[in-house]
C-alpha atoms as a PDB file:
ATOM      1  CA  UNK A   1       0.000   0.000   0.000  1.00  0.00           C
ATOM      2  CA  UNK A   2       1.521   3.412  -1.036  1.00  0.00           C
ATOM      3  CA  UNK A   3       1.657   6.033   1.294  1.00  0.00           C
ATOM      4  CA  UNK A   4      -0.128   8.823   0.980  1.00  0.00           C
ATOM      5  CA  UNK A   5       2.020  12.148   0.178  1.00  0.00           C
ATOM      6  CA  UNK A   6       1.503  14.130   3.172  1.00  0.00           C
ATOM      7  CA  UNK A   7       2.425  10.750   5.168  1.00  0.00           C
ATOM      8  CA  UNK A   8       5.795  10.814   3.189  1.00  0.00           C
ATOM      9  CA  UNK A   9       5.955  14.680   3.818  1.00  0.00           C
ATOM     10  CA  UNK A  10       5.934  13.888   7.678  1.00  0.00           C
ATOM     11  CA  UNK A  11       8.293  11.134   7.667  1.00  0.00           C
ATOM     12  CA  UNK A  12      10.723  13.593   5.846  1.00  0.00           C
ATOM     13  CA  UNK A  13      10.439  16.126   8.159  1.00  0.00           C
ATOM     14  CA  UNK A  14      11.539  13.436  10.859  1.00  0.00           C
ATOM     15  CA  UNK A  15      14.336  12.528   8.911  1.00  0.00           C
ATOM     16  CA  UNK A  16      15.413  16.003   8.822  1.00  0.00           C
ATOM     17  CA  UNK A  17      14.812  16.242  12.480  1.00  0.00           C
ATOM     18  CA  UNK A  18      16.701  13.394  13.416  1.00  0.00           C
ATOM     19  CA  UNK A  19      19.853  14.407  10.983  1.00  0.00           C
ATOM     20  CA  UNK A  20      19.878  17.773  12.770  1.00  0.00           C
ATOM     21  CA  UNK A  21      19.447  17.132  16.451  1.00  0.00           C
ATOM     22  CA  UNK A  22      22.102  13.867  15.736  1.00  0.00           C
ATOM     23  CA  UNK A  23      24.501  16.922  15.503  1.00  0.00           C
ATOM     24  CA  UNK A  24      23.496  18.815  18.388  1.00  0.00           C
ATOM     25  CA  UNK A  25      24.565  16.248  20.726  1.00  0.00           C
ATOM     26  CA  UNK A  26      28.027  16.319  19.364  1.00  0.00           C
ATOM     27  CA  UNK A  27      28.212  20.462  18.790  1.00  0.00           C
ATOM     28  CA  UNK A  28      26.329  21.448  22.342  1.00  0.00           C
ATOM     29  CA  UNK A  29      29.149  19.001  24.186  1.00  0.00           C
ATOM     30  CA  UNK A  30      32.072  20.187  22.284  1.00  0.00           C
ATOM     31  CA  UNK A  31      30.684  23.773  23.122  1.00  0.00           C
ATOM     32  CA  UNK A  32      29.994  22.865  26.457  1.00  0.00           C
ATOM     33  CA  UNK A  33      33.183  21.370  27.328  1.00  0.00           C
ATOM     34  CA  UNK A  34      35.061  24.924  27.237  1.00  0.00           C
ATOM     35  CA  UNK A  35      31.920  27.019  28.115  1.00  0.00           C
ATOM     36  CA  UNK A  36      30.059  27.091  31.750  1.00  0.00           C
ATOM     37  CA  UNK A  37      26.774  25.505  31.461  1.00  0.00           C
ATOM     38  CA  UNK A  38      24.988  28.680  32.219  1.00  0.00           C
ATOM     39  CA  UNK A  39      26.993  31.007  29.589  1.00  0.00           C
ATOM     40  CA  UNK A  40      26.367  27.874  26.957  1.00  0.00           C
ATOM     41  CA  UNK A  41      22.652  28.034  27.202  1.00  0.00           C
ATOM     42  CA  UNK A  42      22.777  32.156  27.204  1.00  0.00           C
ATOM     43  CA  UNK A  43      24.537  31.878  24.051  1.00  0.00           C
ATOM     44  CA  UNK A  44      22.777  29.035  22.266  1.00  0.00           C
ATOM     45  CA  UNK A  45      19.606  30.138  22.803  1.00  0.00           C
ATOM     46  CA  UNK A  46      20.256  34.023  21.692  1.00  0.00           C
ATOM     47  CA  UNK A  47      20.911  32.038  18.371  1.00  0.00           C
ATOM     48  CA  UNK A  48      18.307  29.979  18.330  1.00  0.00           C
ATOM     49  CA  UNK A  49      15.714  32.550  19.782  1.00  0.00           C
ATOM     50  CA  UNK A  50      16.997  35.115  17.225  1.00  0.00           C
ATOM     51  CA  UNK A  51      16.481  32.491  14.087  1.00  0.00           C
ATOM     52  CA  UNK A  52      12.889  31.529  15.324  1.00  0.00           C
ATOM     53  CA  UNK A  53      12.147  35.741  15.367  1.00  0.00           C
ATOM     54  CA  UNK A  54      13.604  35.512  12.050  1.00  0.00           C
ATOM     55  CA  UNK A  55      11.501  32.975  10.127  1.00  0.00           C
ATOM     56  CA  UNK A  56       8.436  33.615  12.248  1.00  0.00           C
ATOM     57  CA  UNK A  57       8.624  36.903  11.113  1.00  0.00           C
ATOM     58  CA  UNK A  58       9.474  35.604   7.353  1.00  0.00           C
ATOM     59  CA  UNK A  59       6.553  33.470   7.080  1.00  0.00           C
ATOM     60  CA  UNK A  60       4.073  36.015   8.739  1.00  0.00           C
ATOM     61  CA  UNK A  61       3.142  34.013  11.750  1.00  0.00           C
ATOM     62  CA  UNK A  62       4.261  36.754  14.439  1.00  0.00           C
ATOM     63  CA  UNK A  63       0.827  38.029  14.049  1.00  0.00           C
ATOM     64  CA  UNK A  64      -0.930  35.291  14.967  1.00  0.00           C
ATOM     65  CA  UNK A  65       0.260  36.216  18.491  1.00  0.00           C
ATOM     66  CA  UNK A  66      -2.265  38.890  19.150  1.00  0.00           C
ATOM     67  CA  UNK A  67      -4.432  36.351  17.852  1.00  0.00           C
ATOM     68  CA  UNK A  68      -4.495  33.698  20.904  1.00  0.00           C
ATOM     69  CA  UNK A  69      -7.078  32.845  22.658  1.00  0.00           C
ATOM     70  CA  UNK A  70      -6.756  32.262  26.579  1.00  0.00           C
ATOM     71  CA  UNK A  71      -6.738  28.696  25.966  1.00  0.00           C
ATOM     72  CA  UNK A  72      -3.602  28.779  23.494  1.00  0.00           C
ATOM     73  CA  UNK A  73      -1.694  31.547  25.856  1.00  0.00           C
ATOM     74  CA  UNK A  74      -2.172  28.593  28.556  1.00  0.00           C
ATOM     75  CA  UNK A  75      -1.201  26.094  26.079  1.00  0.00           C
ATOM     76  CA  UNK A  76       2.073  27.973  25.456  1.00  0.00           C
ATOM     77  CA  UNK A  77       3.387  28.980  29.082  1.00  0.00           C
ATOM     78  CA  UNK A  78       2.626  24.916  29.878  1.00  0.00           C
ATOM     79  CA  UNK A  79       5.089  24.232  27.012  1.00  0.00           C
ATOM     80  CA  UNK A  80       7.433  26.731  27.731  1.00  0.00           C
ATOM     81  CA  UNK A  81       7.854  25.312  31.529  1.00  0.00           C
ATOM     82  CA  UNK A  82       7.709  21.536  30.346  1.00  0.00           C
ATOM     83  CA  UNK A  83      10.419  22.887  28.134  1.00  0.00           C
ATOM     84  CA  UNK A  84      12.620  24.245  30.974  1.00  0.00           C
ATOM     85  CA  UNK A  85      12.553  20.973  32.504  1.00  0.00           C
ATOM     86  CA  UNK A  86      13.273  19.026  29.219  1.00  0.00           C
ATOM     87  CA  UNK A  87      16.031  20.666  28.046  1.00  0.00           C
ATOM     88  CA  UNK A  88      17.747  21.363  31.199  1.00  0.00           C
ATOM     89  CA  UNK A  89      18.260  18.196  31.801  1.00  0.00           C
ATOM     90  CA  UNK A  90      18.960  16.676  28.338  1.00  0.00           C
ATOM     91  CA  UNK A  91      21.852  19.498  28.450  1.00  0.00           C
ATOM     92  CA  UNK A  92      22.823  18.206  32.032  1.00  0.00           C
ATOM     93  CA  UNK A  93      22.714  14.884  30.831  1.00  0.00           C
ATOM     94  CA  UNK A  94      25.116  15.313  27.861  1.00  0.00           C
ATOM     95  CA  UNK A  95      27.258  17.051  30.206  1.00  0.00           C
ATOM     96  CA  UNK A  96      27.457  14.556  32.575  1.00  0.00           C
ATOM     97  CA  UNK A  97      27.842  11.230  30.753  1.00  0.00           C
ATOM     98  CA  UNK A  98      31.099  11.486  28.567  1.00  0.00           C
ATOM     99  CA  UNK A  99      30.258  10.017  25.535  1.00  0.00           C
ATOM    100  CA  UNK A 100      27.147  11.237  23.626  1.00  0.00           C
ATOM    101  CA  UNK A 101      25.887   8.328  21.635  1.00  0.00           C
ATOM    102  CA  UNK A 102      25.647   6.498  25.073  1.00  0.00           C
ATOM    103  CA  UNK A 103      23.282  10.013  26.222  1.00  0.00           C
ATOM    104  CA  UNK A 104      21.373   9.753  22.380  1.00  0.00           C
ATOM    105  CA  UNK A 105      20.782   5.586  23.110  1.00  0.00           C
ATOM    106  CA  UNK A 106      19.449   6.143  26.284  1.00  0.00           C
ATOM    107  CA  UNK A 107      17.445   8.392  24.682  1.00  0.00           C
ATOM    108  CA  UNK A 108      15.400   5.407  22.989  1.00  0.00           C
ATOM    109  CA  UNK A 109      13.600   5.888  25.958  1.00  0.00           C
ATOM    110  CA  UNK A 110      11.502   8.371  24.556  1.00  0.00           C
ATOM    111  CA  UNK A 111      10.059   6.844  21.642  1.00  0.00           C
ATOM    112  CA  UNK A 112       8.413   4.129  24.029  1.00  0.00           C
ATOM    113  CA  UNK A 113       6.542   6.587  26.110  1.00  0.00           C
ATOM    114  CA  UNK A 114       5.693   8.326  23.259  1.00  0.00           C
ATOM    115  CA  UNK A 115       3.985   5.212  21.833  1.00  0.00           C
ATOM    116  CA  UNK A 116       2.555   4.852  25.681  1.00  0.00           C
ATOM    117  CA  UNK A 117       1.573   7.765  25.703  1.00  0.00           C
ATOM    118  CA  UNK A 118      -0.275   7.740  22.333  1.00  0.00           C
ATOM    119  CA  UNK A 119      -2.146   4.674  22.904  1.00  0.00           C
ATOM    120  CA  UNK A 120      -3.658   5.905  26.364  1.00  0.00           C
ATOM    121  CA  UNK A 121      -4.108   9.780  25.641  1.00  0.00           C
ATOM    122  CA  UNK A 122      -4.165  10.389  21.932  1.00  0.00           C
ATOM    123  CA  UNK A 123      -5.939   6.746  20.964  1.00  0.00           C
ATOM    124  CA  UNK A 124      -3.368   5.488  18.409  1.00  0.00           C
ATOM    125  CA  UNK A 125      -3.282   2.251  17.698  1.00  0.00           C
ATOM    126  CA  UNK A 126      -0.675  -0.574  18.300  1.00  0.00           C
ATOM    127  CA  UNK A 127      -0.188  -4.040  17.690  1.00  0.00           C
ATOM    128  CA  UNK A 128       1.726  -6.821  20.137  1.00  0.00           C
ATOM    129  CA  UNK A 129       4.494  -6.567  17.662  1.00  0.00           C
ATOM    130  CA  UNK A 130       4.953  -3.139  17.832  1.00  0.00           C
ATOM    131  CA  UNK A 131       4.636  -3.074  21.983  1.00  0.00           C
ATOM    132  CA  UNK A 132       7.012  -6.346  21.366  1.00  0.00           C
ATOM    133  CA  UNK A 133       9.749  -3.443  20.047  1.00  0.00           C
ATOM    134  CA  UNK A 134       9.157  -0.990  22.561  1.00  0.00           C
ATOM    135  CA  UNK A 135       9.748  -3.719  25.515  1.00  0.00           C
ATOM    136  CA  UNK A 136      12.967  -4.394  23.517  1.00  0.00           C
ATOM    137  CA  UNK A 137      13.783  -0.819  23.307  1.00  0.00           C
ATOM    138  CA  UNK A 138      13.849  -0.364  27.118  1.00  0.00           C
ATOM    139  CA  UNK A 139      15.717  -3.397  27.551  1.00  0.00           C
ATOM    140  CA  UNK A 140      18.329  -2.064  25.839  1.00  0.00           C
ATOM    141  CA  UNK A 141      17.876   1.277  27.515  1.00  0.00           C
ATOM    142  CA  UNK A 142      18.709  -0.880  30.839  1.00  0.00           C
ATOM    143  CA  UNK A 143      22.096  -2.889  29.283  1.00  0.00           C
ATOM    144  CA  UNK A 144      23.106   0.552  28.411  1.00  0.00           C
ATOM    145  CA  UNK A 145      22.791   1.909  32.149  1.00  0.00           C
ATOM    146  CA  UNK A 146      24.060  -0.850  33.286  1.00  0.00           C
ATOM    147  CA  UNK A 147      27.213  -0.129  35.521  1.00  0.00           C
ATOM    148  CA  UNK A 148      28.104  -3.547  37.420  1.00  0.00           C
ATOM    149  CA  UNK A 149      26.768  -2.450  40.776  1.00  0.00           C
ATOM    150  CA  UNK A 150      24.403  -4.421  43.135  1.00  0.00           C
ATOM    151  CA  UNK A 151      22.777  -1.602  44.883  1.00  0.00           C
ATOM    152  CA  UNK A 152      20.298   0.903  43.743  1.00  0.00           C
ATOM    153  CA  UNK A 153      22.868   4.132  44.183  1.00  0.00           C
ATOM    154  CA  UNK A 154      25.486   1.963  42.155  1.00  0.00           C
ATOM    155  CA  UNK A 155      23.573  -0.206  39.502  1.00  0.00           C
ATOM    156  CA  UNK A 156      23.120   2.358  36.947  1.00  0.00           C
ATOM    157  CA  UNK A 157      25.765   4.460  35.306  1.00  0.00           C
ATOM    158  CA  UNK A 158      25.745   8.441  36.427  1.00  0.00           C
ATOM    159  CA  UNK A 159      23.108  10.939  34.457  1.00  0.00           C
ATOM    160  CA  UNK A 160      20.375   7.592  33.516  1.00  0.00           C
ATOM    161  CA  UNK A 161      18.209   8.961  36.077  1.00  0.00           C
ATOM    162  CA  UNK A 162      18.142  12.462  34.390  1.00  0.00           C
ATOM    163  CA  UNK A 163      17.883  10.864  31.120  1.00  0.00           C
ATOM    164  CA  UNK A 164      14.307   8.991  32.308  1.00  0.00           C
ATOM    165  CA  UNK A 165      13.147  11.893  33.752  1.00  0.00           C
ATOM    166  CA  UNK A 166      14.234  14.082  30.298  1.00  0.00           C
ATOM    167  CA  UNK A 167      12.329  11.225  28.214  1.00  0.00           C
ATOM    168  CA  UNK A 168       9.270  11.252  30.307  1.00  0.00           C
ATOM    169  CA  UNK A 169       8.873  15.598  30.338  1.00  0.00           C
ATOM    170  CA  UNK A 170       9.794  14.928  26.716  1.00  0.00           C
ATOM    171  CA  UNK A 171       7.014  12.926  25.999  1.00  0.00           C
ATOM    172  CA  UNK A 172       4.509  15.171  27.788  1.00  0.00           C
ATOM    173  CA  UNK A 173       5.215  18.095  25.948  1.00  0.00           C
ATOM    174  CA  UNK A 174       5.497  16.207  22.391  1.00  0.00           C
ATOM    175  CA  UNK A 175       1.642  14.764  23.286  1.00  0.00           C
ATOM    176  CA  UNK A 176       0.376  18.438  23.975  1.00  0.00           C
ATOM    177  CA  UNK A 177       2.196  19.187  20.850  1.00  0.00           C
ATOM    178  CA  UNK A 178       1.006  16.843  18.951  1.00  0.00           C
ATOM    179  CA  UNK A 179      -2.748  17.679  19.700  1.00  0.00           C
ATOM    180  CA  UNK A 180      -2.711  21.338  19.469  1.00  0.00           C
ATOM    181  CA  UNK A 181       0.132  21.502  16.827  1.00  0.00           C
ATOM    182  CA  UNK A 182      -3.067  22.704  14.104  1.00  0.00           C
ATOM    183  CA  UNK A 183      -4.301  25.405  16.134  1.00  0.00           C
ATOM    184  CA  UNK A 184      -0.652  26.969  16.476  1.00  0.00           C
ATOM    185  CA  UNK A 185       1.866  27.185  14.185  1.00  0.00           C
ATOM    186  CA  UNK A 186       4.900  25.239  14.600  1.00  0.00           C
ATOM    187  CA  UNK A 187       6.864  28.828  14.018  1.00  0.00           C
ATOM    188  CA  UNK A 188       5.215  30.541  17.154  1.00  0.00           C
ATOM    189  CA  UNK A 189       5.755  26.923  18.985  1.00  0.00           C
ATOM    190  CA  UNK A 190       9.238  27.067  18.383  1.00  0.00           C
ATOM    191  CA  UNK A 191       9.986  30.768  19.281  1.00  0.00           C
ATOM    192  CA  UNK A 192       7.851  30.190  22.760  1.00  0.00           C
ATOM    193  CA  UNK A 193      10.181  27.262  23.361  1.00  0.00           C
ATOM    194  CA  UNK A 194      13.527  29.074  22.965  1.00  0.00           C
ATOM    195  CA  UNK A 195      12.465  32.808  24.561  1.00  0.00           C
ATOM    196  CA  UNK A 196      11.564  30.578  27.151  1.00  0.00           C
ATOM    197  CA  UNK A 197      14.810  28.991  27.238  1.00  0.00           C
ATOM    198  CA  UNK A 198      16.592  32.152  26.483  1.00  0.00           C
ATOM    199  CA  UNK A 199      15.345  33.851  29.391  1.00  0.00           C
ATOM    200  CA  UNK A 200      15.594  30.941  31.688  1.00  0.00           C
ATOM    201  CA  UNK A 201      19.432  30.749  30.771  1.00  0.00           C
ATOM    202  CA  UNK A 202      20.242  34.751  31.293  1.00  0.00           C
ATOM    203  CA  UNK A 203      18.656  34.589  34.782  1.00  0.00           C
ATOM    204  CA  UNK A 204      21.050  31.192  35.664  1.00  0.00           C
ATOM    205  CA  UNK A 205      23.720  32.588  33.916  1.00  0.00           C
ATOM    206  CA  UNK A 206      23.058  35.600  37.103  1.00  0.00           C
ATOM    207  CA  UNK A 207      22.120  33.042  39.381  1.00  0.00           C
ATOM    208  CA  UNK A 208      25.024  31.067  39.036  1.00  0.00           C
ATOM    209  CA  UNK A 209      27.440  34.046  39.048  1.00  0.00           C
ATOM    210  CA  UNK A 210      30.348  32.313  36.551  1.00  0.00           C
ATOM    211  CA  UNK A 211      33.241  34.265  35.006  1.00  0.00           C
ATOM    212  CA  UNK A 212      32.655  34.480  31.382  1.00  0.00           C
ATOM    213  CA  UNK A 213      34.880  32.357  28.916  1.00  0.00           C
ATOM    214  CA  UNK A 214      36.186  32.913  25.501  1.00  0.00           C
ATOM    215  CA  UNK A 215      36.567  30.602  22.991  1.00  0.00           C
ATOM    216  CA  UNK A 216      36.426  30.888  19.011  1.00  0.00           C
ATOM    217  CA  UNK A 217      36.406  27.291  18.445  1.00  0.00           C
ATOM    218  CA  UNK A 218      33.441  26.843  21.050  1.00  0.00           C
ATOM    219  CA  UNK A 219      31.151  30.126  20.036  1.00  0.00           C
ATOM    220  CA  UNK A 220      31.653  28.603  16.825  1.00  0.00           C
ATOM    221  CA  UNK A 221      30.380  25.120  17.788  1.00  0.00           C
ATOM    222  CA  UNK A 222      27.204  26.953  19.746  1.00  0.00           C
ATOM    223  CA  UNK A 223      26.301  28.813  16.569  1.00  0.00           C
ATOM    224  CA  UNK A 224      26.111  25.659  14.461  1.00  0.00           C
ATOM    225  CA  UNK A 225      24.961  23.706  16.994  1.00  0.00           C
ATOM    226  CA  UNK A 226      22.186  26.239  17.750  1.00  0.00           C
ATOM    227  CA  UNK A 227      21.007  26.509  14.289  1.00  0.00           C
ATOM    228  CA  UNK A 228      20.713  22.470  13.961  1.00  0.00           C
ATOM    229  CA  UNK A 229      18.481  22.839  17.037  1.00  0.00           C
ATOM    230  CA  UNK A 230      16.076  25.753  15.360  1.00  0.00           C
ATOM    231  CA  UNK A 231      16.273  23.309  12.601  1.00  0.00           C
ATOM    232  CA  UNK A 232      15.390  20.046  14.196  1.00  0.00           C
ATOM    233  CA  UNK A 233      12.641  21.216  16.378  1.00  0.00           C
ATOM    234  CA  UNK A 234      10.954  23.600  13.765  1.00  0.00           C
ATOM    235  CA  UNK A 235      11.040  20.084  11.354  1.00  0.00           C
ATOM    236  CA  UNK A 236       9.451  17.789  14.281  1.00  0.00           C
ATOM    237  CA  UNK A 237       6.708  20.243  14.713  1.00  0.00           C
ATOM    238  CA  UNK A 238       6.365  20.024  11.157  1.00  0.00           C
ATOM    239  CA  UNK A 239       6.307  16.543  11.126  1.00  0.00           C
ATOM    240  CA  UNK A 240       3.461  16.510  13.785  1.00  0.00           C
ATOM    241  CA  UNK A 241       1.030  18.229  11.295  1.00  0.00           C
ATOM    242  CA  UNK A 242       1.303  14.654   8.893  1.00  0.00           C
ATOM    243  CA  UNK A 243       2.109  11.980  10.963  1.00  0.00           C
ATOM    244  CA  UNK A 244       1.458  10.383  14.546  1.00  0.00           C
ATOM    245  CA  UNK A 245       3.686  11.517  17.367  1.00  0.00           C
ATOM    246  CA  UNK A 246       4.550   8.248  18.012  1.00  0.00           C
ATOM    247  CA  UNK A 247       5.726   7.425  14.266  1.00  0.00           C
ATOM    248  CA  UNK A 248       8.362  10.961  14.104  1.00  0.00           C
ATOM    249  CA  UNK A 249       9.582   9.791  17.305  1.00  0.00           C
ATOM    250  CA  UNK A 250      10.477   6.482  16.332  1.00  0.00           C
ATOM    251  CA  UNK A 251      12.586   7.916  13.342  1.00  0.00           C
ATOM    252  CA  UNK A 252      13.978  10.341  15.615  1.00  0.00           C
ATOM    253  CA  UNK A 253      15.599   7.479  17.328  1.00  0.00           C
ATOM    254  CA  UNK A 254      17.776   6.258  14.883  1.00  0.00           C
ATOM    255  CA  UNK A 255      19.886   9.371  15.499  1.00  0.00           C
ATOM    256  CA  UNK A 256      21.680   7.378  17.778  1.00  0.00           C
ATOM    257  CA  UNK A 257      23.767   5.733  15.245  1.00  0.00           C
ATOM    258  CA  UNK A 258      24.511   9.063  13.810  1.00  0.00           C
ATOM    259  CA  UNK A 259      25.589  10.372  17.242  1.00  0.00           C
ATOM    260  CA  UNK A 260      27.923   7.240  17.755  1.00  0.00           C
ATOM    261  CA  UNK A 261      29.787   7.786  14.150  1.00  0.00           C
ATOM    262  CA  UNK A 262      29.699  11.798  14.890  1.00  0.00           C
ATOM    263  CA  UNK A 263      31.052  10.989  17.938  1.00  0.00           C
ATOM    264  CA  UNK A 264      33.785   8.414  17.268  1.00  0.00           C
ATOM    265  CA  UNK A 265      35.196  10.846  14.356  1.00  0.00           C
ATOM    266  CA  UNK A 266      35.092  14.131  16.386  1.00  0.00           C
ATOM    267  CA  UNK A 267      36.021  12.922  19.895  1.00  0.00           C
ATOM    268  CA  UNK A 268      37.814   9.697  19.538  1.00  0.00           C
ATOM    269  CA  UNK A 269      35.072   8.009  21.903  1.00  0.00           C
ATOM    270  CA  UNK A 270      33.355   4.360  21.572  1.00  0.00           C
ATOM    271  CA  UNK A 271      30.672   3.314  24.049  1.00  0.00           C
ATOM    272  CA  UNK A 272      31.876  -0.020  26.272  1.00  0.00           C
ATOM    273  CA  UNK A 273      30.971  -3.195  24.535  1.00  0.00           C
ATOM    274  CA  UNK A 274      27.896  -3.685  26.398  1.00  0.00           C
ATOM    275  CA  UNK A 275      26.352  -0.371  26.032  1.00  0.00           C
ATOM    276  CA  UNK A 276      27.231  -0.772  21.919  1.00  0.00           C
ATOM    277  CA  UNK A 277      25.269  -3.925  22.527  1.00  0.00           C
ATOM    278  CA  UNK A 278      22.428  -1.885  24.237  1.00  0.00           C
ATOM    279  CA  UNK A 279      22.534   0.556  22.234  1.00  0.00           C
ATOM    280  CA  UNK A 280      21.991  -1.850  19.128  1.00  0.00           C
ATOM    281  CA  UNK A 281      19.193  -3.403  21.066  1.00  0.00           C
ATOM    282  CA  UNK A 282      17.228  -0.422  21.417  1.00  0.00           C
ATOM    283  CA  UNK A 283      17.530   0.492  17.775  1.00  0.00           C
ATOM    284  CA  UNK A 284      16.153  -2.819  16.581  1.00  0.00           C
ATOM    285  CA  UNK A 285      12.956  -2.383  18.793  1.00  0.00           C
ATOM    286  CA  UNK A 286      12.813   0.971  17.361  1.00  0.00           C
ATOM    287  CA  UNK A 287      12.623  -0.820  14.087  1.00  0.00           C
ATOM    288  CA  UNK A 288      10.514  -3.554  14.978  1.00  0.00           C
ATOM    289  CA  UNK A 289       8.285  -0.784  15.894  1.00  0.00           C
ATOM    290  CA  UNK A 290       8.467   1.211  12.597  1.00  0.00           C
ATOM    291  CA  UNK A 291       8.150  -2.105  10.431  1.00  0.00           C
ATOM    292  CA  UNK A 292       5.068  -2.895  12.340  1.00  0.00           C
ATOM    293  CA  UNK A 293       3.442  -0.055  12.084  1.00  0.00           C
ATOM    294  CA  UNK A 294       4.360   0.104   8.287  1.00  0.00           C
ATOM    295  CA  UNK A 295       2.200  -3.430   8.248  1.00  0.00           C
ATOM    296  CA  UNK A 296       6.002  -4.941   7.133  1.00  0.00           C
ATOM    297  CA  UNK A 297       4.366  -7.831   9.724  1.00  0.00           C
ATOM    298  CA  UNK A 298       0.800  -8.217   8.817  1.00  0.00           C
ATOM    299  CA  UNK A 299      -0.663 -11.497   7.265  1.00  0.00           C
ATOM    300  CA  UNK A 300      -1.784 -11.141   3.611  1.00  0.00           C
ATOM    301  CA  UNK A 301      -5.644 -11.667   3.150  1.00  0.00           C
ATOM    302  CA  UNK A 302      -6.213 -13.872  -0.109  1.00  0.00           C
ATOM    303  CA  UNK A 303      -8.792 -12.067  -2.296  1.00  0.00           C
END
């Protein structure tokens, strides 16, 4: 059965989405291994605030603002705090665990609530095969964590507690996304997320009190990486208007084998075996998943 082409117009916009934010992993830890966290997230989100402004104003969606109803004002200062949380911590946890395609797999996480999350709120439909792939998913999510400890404090590797609590604000925000994504634009969704996040990140960067760096190499890094992030968000939102919420996220999380090779090139840094081994797990339930849902699985009726 051929898909229809707005469905192929969403999965693009995924792929996009995936191919961009695969790069902000490795430019937001390269940036944020010379720059305080606070200064990083002033800096990266005066970029990415300033592009949203930009192409919000280029596609004539800035005034749509005076155009909100109560309802949609609410809608947007519950995704701008959901936002605080999500992306303070998916920074936190890229800064804390060393190697970012270890972060990214963990990240499979999210996909799998997602699909949870569609089922019981937005009534999509899955199959045992598909749940099947997310219960193989997680299960790699756990080899990954995995440290070698026999306690609770000691049995999962530093930063996989963040990452679970990242996947599961994640998938809140992506479900209210995903249902009101038609009654505002994905430009004004994207420049409440990063004013938001701009503002949040100039009153830590006061908070916090650090001593300004300098660094060509890493302002560089934060500009690219920035962009990639205006780019990867504005393209999921996008990708909400064709397809399921659970369907982008699932090719969103193949950008962990993008993250590994980016990775291994720019910083000389492989996952341990058994986290390579996760990390391979939880990209075949992802695909399991996707295949399913493609009806790759399904039985063929004879006429």
């Amino acid at each position: 059965m051929q898909m229809k082409p707005s469905v192929v117009k969403g999965y693009v916009f995924a792929l996009i989405a995936t191919l961009a934010y695969s790069n902000v992993y490795l430019f937001s830890k390269a940036a944020m291994n010379e720059f305080p966290l606070a200064q990083f997230g002033t800096m990266w989100y005066t970029v990415v605030a300033i592009s949203c402004f930009l192409f919000a104003l280029f596609n004539k969606k800035l005034g749509h603002l005076a155009q909100l109803s109560g309802k949609q004002f609410r809608i947007l200062v519950t995704l701008g705090l959901l936002e605080l949380i999500t992306t303070t911590l998916f920074f936190v946890s890229i800064h804390i665990i060393p190697d970012p395609s270890v972060t990214s797999f963990l990240g499979n996480m999210y996909p799998v609530m997602v699909m949870l999350g569609g089922i019981f709120i937005l009534d999509e439909r899955f199959g045992a095969i598909e749940i099947f792939g997310g219960f193989l998913a997680l299960s790699g999510a756990f080899v990954i964590s995995y440290s070698g400890g026999t306690t609770l404090e000691t049995l999962f590797i530093k930063g996989t507690g963040i990452v679970f609590l990242n996947a599961i604000f994640a998938t809140t925000a992506t479900l209210i996304v995903k249902k009101f994504v038609r009654e505002i634009s994905p430009e004004l969704l994207n420049l409440n997320r990063s004013v938001w996040l701009l503002v949040f990140s100039v009153i830590m960067f006061f908070v916090m009190g650090e001593t300004p760096v300098s660094s060509a190499p890493a302002l560089k890094n934060t500009i690219i990486g920035a962009l990639l992030e205006f780019t990867a968000i504005l393209t999921v939102y996008y990708s909400f208007q064709y397809i399921e919420a659970s369907r982008s996220s699932i090719v969103q999380s193949l950008k962990g084998i993008f993250v590994l090779i980016g990775a291994w090139l720019f910083f000389h840094t492989l996952p341990a075996k058994h986290q390579l081994l996760g990390g391979m797990i939880t990209v075949v339930g992802i695909l399991i998943m996707a295949l399913a849902q493609a009806g790759v699985f399904r039985n063929k009726k004879s006429n």
